[in-house]
Protein backbone atom coordinates (compact mmCIF):
# COMPACT_ATOMS: atom_id res chain seq x y z
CA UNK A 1 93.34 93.22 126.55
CA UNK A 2 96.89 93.35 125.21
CA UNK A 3 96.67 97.37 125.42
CA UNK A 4 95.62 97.01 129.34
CA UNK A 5 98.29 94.61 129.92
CA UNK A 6 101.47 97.10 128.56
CA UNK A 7 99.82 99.93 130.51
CA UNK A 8 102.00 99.94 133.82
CA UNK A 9 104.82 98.71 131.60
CA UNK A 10 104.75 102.15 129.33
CA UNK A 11 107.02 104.93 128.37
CA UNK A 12 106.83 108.13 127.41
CA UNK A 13 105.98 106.79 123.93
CA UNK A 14 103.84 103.68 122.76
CA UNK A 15 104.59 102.83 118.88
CA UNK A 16 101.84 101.35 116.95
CA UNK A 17 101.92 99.52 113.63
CA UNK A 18 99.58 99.01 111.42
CA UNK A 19 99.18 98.88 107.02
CA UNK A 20 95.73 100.36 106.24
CA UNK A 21 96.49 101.49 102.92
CA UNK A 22 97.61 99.84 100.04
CA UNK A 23 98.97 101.64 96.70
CA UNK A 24 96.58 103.83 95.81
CA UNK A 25 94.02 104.68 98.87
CA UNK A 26 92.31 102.61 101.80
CA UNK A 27 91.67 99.02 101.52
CA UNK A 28 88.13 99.85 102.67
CA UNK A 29 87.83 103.63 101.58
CA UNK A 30 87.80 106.22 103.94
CA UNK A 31 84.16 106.24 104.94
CA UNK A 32 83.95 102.84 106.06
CA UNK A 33 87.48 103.19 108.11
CA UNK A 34 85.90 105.93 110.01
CA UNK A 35 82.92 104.26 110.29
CA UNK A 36 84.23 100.68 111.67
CA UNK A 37 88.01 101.01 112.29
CA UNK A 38 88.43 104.56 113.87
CA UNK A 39 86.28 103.80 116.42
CA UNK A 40 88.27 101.28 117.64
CA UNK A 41 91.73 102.96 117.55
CA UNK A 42 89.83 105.70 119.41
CA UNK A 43 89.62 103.28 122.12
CA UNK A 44 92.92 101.67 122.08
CA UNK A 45 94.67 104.66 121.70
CA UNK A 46 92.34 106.21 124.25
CA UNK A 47 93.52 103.71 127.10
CA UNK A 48 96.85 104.80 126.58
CA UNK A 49 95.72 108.73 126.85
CA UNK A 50 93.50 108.23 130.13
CA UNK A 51 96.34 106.18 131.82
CA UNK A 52 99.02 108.36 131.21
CA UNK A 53 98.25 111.52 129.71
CA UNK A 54 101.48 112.63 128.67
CA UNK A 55 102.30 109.79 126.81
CA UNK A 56 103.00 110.02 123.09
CA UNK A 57 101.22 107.33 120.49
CA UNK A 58 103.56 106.89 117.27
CA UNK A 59 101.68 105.08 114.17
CA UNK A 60 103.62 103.30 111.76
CA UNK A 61 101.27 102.45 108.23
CA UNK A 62 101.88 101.79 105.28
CA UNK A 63 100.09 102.46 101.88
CA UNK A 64 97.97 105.32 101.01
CA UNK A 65 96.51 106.71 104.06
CA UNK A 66 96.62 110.93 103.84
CA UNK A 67 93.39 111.36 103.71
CA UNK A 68 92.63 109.47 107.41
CA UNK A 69 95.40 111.46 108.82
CA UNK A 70 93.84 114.09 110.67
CA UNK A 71 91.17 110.84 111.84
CA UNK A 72 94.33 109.62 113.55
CA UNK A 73 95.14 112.45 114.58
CA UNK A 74 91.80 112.84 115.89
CA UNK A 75 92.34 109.16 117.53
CA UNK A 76 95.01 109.73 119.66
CA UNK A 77 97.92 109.31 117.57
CA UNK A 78 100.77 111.97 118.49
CA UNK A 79 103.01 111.09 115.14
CA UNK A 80 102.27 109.14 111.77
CA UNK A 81 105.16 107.30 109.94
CA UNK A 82 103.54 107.57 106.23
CA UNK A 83 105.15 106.55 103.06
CA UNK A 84 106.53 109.33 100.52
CA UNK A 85 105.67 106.82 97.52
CA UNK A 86 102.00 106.02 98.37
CA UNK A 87 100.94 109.37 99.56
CA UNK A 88 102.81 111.79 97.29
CA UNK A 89 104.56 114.93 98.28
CA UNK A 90 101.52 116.90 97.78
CA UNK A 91 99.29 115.26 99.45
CA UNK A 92 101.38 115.22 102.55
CA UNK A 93 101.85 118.90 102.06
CA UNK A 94 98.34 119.08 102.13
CA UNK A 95 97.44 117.09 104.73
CA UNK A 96 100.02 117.78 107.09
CA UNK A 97 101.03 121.17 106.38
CA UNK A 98 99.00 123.30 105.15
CA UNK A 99 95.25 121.66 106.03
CA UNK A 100 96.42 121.13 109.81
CA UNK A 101 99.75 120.40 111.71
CA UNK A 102 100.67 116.77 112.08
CA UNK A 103 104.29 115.96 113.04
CA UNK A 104 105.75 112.69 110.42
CA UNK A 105 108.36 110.71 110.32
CA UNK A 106 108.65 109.76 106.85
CA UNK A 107 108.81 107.08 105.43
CA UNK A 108 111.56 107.94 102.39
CA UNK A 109 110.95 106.26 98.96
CA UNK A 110 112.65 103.26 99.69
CA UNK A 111 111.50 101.82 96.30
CA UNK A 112 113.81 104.52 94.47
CA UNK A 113 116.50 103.18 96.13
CA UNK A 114 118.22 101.09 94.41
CA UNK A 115 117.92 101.91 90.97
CA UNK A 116 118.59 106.06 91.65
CA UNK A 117 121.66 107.82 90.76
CA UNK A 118 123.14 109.77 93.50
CA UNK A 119 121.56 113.46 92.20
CA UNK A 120 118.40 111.92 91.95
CA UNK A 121 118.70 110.19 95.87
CA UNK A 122 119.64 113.80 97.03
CA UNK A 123 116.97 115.52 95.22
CA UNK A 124 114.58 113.01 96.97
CA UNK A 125 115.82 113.88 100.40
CA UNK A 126 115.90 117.43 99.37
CA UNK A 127 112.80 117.58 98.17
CA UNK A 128 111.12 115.74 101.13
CA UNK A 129 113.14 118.07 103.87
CA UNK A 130 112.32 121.54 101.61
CA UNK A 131 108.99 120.76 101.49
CA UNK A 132 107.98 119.43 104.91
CA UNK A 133 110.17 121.81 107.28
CA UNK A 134 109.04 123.34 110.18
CA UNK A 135 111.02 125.75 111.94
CA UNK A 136 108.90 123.92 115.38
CA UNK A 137 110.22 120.46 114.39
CA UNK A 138 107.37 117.67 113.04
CA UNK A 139 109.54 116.34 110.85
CA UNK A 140 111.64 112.97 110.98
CA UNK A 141 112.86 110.98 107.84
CA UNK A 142 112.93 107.13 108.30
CA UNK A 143 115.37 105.18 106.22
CA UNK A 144 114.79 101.53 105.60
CA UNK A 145 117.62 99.93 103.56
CA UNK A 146 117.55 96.79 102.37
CA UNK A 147 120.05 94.17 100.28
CA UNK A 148 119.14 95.30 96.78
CA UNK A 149 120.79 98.66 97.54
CA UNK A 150 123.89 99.06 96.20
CA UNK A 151 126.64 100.38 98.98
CA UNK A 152 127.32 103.76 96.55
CA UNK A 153 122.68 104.71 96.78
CA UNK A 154 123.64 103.49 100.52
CA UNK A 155 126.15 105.96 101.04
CA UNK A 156 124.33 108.51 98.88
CA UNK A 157 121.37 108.63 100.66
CA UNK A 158 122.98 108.80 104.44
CA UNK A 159 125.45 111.82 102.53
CA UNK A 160 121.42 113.59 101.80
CA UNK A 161 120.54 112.89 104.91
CA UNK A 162 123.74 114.63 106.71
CA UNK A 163 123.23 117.34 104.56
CA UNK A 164 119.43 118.04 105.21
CA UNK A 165 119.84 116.81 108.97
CA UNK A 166 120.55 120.85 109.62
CA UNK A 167 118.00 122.39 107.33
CA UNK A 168 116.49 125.57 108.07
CA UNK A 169 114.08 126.54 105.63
């Protein structure tokens, strides 16, 4: 019901939010979510596809979720907002690169944070930008700051960000 009531009310994007993993995989595993929960963000994020086609569904979660990606994909969901820490490089790589195409807007280690030198908060950017490129686009970095970052990793990171913000591969 709450879906049907924002329909007349939506934009070219509807944002979604929603923690299925935790640490280290799927509260549930990945069977079960596509057995019980993808059904029902096929339908939720279905209503949003047959009332206005064109519109774009962005998923925030958090935790461990690459390997129900391409299910949300598969859902409706236009763009995922997954964490670097819980997923791993790789396995975003994987999933989202070389397995099949799914634009992210990632979620950058905000754990490392505070406690990183400046290298090492440029090497994360770097890293995440080098290895997720796409000459098409896909690819936004999310930066969620918070008080127990010191002003100098604060500066740091936005300084890896500029940097990056014009990669080219």
């Amino acid at each position: 019901y709450q879906i049907a009531a924002i329909l007349p009310h939506i934009g070219e994007m509807v944002s979604f939010g929603d923690d299925l993993g935790m640490q280290r995989g799927l509260a549930i595993g990945p069977e079960k979510w596509r057995k019980y929960l993808g059904p029902c963000y096929r339908k939720m994020y279905g209503l949003i596809k047959a009332y206005k086609p064109g519109t774009l569904v962005y998923m925030h979660t958090d935790g461990c979720i690459h390997e129900i990606m391409p299910d949300l994909v598969a859902c409706g969901v236009d763009m995922i907002n997954p964490q670097f820490r819980a997923n791993g490089i790789d396995n975003l790589v994987r999933v989202c690169r070389k397995e099949q195409i799914i634009p992210i807007n990632l979620d950058l280690d905000r754990q490392l944070f505070p406690f990183a030198t400046r290298s090492e908060l440029f090497d994360h950017v770097g890293e995440a930008v080098e290895s997720l490129y796409m000459k098409e686009g896909g690819l936004g970095l999310n930066i969620e700051l918070n008080y127990e970052v010191p002003l100098d990793n604060v500066v740091a990171i936005l300084d890896a960000a500029e940097k990056y913000r014009h990669y080219k591969g």
